[in-house]
Protein backbone atom coordinates (compact mmCIF):
# COMPACT_ATOMS: atom_id res chain seq x y z
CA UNK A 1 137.42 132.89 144.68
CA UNK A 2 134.52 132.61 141.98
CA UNK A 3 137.63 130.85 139.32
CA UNK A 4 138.34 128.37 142.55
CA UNK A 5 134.76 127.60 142.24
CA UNK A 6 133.98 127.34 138.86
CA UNK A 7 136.99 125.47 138.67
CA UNK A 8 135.76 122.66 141.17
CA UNK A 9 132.44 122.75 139.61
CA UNK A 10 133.93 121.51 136.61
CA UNK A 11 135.60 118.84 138.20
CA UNK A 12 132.94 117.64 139.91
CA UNK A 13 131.14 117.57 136.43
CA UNK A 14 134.11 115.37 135.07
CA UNK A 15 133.70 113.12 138.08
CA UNK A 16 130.27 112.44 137.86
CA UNK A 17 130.47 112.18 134.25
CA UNK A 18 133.02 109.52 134.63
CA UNK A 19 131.28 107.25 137.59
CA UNK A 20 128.14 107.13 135.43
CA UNK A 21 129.68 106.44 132.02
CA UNK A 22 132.24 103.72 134.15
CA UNK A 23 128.98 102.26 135.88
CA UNK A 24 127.03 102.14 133.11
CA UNK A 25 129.42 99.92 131.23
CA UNK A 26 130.60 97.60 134.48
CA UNK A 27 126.59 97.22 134.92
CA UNK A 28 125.96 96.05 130.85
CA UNK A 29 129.30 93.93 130.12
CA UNK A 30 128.53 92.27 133.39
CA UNK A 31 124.72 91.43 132.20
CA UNK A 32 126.19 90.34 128.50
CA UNK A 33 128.68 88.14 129.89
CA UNK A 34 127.00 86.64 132.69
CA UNK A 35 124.05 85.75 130.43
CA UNK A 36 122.18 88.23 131.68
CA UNK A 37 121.00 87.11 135.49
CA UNK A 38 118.98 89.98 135.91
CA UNK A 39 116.60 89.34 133.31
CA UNK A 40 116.52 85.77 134.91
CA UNK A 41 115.53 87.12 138.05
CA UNK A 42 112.83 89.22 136.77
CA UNK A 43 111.49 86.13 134.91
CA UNK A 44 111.65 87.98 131.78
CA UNK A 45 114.64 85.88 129.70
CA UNK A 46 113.77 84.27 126.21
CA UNK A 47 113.60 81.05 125.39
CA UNK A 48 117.67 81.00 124.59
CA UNK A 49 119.69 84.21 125.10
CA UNK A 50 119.80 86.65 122.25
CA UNK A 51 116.11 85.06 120.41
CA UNK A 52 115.58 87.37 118.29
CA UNK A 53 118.77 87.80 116.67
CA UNK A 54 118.83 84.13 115.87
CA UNK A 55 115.50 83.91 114.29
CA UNK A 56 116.60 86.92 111.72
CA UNK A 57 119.52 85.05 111.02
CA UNK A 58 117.44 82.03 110.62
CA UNK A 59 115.04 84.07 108.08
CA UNK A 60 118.16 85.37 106.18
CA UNK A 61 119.28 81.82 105.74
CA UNK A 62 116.20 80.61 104.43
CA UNK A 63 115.98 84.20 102.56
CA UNK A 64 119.33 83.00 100.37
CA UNK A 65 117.32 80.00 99.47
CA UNK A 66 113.82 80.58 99.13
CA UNK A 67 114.15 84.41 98.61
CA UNK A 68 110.38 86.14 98.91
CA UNK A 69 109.11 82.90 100.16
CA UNK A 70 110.00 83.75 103.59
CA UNK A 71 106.33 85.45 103.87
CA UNK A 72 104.30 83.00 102.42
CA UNK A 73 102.40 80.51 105.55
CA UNK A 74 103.21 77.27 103.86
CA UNK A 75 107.02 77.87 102.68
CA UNK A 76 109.80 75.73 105.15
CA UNK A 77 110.32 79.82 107.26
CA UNK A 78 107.03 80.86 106.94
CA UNK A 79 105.46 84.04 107.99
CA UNK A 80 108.42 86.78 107.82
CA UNK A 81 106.48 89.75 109.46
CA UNK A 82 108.94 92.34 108.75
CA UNK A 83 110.51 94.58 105.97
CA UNK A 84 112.79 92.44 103.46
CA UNK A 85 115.87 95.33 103.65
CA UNK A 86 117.52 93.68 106.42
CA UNK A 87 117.20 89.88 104.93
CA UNK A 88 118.63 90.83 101.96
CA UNK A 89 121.37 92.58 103.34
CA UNK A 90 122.35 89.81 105.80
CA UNK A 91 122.05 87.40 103.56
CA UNK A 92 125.04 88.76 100.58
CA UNK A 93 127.51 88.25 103.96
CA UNK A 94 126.02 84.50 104.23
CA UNK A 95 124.76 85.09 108.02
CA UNK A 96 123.42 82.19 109.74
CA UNK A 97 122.62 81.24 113.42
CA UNK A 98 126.40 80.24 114.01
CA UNK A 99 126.49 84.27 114.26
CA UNK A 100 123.78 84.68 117.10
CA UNK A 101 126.11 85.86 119.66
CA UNK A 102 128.90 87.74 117.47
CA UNK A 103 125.39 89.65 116.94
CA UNK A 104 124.45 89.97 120.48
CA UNK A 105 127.90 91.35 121.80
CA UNK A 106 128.02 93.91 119.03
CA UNK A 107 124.94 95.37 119.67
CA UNK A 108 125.25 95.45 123.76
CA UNK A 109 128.31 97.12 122.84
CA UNK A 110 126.70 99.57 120.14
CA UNK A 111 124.08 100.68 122.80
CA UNK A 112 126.58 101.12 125.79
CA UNK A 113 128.95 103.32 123.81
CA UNK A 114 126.09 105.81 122.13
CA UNK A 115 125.13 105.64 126.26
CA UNK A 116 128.22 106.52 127.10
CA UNK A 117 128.34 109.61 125.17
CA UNK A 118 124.93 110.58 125.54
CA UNK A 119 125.85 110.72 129.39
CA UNK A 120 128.64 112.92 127.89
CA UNK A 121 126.85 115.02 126.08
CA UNK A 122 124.42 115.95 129.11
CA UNK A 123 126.95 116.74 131.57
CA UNK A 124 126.04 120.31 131.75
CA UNK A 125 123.10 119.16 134.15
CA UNK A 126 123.42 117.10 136.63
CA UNK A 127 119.52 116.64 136.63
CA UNK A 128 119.27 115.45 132.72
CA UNK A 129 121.90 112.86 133.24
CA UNK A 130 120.66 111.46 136.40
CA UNK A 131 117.62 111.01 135.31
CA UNK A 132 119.05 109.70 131.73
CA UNK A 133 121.47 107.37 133.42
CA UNK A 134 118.40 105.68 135.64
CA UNK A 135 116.48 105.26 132.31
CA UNK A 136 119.36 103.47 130.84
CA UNK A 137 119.64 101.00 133.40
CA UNK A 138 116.21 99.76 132.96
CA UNK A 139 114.33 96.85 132.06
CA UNK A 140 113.76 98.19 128.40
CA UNK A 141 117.08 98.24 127.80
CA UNK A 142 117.88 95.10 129.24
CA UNK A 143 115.31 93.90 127.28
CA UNK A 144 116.51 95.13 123.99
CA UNK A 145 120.54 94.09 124.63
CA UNK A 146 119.06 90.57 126.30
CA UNK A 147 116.66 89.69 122.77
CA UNK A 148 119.78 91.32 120.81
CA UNK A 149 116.76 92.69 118.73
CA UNK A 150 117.68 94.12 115.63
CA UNK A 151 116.27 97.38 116.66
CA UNK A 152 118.98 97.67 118.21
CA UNK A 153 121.00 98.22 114.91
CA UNK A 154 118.04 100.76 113.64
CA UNK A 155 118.25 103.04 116.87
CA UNK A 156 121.99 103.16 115.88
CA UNK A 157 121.25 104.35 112.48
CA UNK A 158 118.64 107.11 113.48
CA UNK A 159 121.50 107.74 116.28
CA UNK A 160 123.74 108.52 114.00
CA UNK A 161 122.01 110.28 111.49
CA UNK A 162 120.36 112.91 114.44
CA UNK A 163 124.34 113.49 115.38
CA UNK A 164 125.22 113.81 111.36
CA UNK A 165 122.41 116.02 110.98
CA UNK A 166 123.13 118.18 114.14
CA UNK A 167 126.69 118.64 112.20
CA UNK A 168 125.67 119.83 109.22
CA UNK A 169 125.54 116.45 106.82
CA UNK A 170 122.61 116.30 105.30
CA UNK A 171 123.02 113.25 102.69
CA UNK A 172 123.80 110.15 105.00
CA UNK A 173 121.07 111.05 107.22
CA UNK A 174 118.22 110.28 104.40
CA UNK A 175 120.25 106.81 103.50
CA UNK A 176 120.06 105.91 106.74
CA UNK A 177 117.02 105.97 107.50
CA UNK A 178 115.56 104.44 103.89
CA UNK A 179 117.84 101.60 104.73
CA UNK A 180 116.10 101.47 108.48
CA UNK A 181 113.01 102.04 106.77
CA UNK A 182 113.58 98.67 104.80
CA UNK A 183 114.33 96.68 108.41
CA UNK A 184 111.33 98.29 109.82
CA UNK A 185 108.66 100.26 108.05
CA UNK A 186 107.98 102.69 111.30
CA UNK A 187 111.04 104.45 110.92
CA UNK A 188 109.81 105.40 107.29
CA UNK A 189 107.93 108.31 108.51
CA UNK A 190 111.31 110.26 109.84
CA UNK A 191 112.24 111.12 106.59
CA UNK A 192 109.73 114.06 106.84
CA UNK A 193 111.71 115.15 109.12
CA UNK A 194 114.73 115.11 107.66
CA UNK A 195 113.49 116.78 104.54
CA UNK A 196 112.07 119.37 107.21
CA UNK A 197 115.52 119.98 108.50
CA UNK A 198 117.23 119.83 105.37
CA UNK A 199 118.66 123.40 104.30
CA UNK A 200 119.30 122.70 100.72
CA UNK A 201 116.44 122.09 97.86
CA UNK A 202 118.82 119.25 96.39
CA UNK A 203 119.01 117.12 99.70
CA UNK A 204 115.48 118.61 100.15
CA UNK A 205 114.16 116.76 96.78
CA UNK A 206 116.16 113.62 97.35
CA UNK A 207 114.47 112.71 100.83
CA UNK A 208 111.29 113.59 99.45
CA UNK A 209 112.40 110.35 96.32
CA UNK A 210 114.06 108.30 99.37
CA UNK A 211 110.02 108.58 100.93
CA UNK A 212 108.59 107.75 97.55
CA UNK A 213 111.05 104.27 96.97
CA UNK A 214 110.62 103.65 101.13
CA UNK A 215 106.76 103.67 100.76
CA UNK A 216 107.33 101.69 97.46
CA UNK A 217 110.07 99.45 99.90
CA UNK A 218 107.48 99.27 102.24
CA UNK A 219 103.63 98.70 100.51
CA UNK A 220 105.81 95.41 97.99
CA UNK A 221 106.59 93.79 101.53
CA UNK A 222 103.12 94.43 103.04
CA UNK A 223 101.47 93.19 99.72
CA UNK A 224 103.81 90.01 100.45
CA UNK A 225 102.81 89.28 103.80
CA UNK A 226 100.61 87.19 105.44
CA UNK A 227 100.70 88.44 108.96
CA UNK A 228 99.30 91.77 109.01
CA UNK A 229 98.43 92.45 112.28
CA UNK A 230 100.12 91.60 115.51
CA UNK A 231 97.99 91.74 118.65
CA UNK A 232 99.35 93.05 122.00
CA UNK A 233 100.84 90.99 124.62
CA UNK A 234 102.44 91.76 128.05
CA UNK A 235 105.70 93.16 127.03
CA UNK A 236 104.34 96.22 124.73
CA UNK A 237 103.32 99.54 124.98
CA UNK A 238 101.42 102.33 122.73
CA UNK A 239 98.20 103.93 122.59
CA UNK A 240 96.26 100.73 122.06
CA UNK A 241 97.58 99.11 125.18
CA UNK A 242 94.55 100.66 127.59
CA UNK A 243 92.14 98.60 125.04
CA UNK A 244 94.10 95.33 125.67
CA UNK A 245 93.89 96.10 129.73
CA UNK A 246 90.37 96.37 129.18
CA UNK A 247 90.46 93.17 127.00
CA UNK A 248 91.74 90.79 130.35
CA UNK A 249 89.08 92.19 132.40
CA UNK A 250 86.35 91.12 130.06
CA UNK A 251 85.39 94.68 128.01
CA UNK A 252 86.69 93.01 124.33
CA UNK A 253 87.43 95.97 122.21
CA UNK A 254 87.84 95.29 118.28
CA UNK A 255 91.05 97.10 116.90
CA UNK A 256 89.05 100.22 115.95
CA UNK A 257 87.55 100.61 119.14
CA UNK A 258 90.79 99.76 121.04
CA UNK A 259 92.32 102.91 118.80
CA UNK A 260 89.88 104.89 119.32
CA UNK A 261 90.12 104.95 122.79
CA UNK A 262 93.42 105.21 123.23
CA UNK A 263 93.15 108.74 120.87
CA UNK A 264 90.45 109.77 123.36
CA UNK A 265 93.04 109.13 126.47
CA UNK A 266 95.87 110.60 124.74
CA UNK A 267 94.23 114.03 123.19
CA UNK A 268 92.79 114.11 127.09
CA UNK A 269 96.27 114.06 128.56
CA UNK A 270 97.76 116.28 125.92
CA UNK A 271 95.28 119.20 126.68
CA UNK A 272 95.67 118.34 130.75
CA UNK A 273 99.41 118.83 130.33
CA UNK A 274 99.06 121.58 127.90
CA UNK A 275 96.92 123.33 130.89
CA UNK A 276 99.60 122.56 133.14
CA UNK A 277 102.30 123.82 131.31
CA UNK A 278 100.84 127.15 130.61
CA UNK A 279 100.26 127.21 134.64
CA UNK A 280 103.21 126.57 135.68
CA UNK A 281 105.62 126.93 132.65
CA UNK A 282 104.66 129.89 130.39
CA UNK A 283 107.48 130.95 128.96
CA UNK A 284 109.26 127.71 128.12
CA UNK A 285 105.66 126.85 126.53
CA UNK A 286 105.84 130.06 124.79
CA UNK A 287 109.50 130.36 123.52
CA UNK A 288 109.91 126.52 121.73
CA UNK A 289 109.70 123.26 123.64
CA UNK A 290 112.78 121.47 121.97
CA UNK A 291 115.94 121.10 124.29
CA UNK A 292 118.34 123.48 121.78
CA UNK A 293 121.66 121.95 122.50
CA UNK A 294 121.10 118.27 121.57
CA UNK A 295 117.69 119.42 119.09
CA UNK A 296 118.54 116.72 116.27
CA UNK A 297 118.76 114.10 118.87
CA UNK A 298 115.81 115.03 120.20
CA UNK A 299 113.59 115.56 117.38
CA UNK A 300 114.76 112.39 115.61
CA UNK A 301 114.42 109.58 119.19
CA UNK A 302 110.90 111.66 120.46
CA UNK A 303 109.56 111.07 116.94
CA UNK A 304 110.88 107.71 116.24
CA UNK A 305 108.96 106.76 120.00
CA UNK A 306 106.13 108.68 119.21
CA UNK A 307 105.35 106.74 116.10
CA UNK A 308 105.83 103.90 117.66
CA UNK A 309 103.28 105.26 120.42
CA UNK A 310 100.38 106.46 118.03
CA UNK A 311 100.43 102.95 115.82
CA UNK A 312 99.48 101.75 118.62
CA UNK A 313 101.48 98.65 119.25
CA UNK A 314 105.72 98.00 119.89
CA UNK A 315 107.75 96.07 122.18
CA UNK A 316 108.87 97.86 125.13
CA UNK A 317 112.59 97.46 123.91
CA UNK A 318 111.55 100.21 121.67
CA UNK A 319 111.28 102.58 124.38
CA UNK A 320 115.12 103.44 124.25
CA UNK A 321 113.73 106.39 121.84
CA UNK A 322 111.61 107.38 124.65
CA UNK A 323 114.26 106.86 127.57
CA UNK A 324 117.36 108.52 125.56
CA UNK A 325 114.79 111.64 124.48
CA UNK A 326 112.50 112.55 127.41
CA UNK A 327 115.52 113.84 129.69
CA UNK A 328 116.30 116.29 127.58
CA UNK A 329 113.04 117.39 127.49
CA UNK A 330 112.03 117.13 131.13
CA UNK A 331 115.52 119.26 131.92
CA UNK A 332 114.10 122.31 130.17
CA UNK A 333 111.77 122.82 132.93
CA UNK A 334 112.16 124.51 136.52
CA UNK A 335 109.08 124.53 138.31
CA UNK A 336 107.47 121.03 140.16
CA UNK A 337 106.16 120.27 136.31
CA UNK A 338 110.44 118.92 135.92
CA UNK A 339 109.83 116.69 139.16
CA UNK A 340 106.19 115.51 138.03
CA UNK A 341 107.76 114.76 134.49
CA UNK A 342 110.99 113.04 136.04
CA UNK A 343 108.94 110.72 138.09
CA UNK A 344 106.45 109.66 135.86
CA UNK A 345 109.54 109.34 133.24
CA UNK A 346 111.36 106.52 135.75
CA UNK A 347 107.36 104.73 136.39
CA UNK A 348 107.01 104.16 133.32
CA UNK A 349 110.55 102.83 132.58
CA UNK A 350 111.03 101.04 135.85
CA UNK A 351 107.22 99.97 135.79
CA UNK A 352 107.48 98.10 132.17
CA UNK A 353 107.68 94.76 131.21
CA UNK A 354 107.47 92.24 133.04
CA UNK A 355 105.99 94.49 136.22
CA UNK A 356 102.40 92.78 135.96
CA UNK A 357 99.98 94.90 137.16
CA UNK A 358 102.31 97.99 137.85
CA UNK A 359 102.71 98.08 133.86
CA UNK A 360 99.23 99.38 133.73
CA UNK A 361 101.29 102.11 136.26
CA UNK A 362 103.95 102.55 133.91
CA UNK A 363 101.78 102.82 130.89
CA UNK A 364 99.35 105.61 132.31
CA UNK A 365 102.61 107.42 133.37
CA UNK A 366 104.07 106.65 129.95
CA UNK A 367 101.24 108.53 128.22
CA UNK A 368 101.75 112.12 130.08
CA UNK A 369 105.14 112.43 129.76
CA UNK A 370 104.54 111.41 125.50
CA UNK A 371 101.71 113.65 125.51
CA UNK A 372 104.59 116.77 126.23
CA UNK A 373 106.62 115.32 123.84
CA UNK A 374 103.58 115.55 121.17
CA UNK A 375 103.45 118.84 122.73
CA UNK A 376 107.10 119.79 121.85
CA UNK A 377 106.87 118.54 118.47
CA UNK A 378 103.60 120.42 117.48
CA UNK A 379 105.24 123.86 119.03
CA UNK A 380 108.26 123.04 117.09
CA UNK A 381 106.52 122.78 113.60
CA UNK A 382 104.36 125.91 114.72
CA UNK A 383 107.57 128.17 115.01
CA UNK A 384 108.91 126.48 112.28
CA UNK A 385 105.55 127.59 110.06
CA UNK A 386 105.77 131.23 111.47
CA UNK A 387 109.57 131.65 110.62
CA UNK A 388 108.68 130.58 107.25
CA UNK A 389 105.86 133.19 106.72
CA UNK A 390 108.35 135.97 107.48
């Protein structure tokens, strides 16, 4: 009797699995090839579809021509506000704008499959993959697949190299994220963790020279550019953001003040949830806050959001770190904290961009369920630091 019932567990598991993953992609290659009427109806579509993919191309053109003039004000593409990694690579395959949409497909279809199989992976609760699948039907996503941003291409590569990390491969992992570093400097700060995670001194020492020639990467491009800071609009999130609310209500902050802040709000919600979790969730608190079955995904999509968090300022396409993380983290728990955690995961997903005032909603709830990710991450290194002592 208990086989029979096992046995129809697991097909119900296999079911489920299926419907979502089968949804999932119906529900995207419908968006892509329709032209994406959902982000019409929300009022939210750019200017043409996939805008941001076209304007890299554009740059990379110009970049074959003009080369580091792309970030001077007064060259014919002025103003490149980004690293020069991902120019330079698009430009030795002569990209142009002709390629807008090739781009745009491919990275829908980039995001759907690691989706897909992330929906896979979770299938051993029901909980964690409901609440995954609902993230990754948002409007951040949408947003992301919709701009064809090339964060799209990054999340890939720290996607892959939490999975070839997980497995044992310690090498690919660092080149990844250099070369993502070069795109995008945030990303350059996850090479600390892979040299954390590294077992071996020899892959230890060479992420600790792939941070040195990032930061090198990284302060030649900043040196270059003209545009240093970019202030906050509508459509992003981060610790900042509560300074910029204050902002369109008349309280101007300056960018110090507005960080300030926003470190006051966030070490507040950190110690609330901290209290809460030692309330209600003791032992989970106690033992290490890291989902153990999918830990390099984890550790690799909470910290690439949480950087993105603490600087203060990113478009809310890159909350896919957040939405393809927090799950795993929120399914750890049993008591009401998992339900508290689950719905203010879905407010502040559902409750983004371009929700108007129920973004300030989605941001508050944004910050408590990061501040138990900082959490997780701080435990982690904690245990990590007391394994090391013995």
């Amino acid at each position: 009797m208990s086989l029979r019932i096992f046995r129809t567990f697991q097909v119900l598991k296999r079911r489920s699995t299926f419907a979502l993953s089968l949804s999932l992609v119906i529900f995207y290659l419908y968006q892509d090839f329709r032209n994406w009427p959902l982000m019409t109806f929300i009022k939210a579509q750019g200017p043409i579809t996939y805008v941001d993919s076209h304007t890299v191309l554009f740059y990379s053109r110009c970049f074959s021509q003009i080369g580091s003039g792309v970030f001077a004000s007064d060259s014919i593409c002025p103003n490149w506000g980004y690293g020069s990694g991902v120019l330079r690579i698009l430009s030795l395959f002569e990209t142009s704008e002709k390629h807008t949409a090739l781009f745009g497909h491919f990275f829908t279809f980039i995001i759907v499959i690691t989706a897909v199989y992330l929906i896979w992976l979770t299938r051993g609760s029901k909980f964690v993959q409901t609440t995954l699948f609902i993230g990754l039907i948002s409007p951040p996503v949408w947003l992301l697949m919709e701009r064809a941003n090339f964060d799209a291409i990054i999340y890939l590569m720290i996607f892959s190299a939490a999975l070839l990390i997980g497995k044992g491969n310690e090498v690919i992992p660092i080149v990844l994220i250099l070369i993502s570093a070069t795109f995008k400097f945030y990303t350059l700060p996850l090479l600390l963790l892979c040299i954390l995670l590294c077992k071996k001194i020899f892959n230890k020492v060479l992420g600790i020279l792939a941070l040195v020639l990032g930061t090198i990467f990284t302060v030649i491009d900043l040196n270059l550019m003209n545009v240093k800071y970019i202030q906050a609009g509508n459509n992003h999130f981060g610790m900042k953001i509560i300074g910029n609310y204050l902002g369109k209500v008349g309280f101007e902050l300056d960018i110090l003040s507005a960080y300030l802040l926003g470190a006051i709000i966030l070490s507040v919600c950190v110690m609330l949830m901290y209290y809460l979790l030692s309330k209600y969730e003791p032992i989970v608190l106690n033992n290490n806050l890291i989902p153990t079955k999918l830990q390099s995904i984890y550790l690799f999509m909470s910290s690439a959001h949480l950087i993105c968090f603490i600087v203060g300022l990113s478009v809310d396409y890159r909350l896919i770190f957040f939405i393809v993380s927090a799950p795993l983290l929120i399914g750890m728990f049993t008591s009401r904290i998992r339900y508290f955690l689950a719905g203010s995961f879905l407010i502040s997903t559902w409750f983004s961009y371009p929700a108007g005032f129920f973004q300030t909603i989605g941001d508050l709830a944004l910050e408590i369920v990061s501040s138990v990710q900082i959490l997780s991450i701080i435990i982690y290194l904690i245990h990590i630091k007391k394994n090391l002592v013995r």
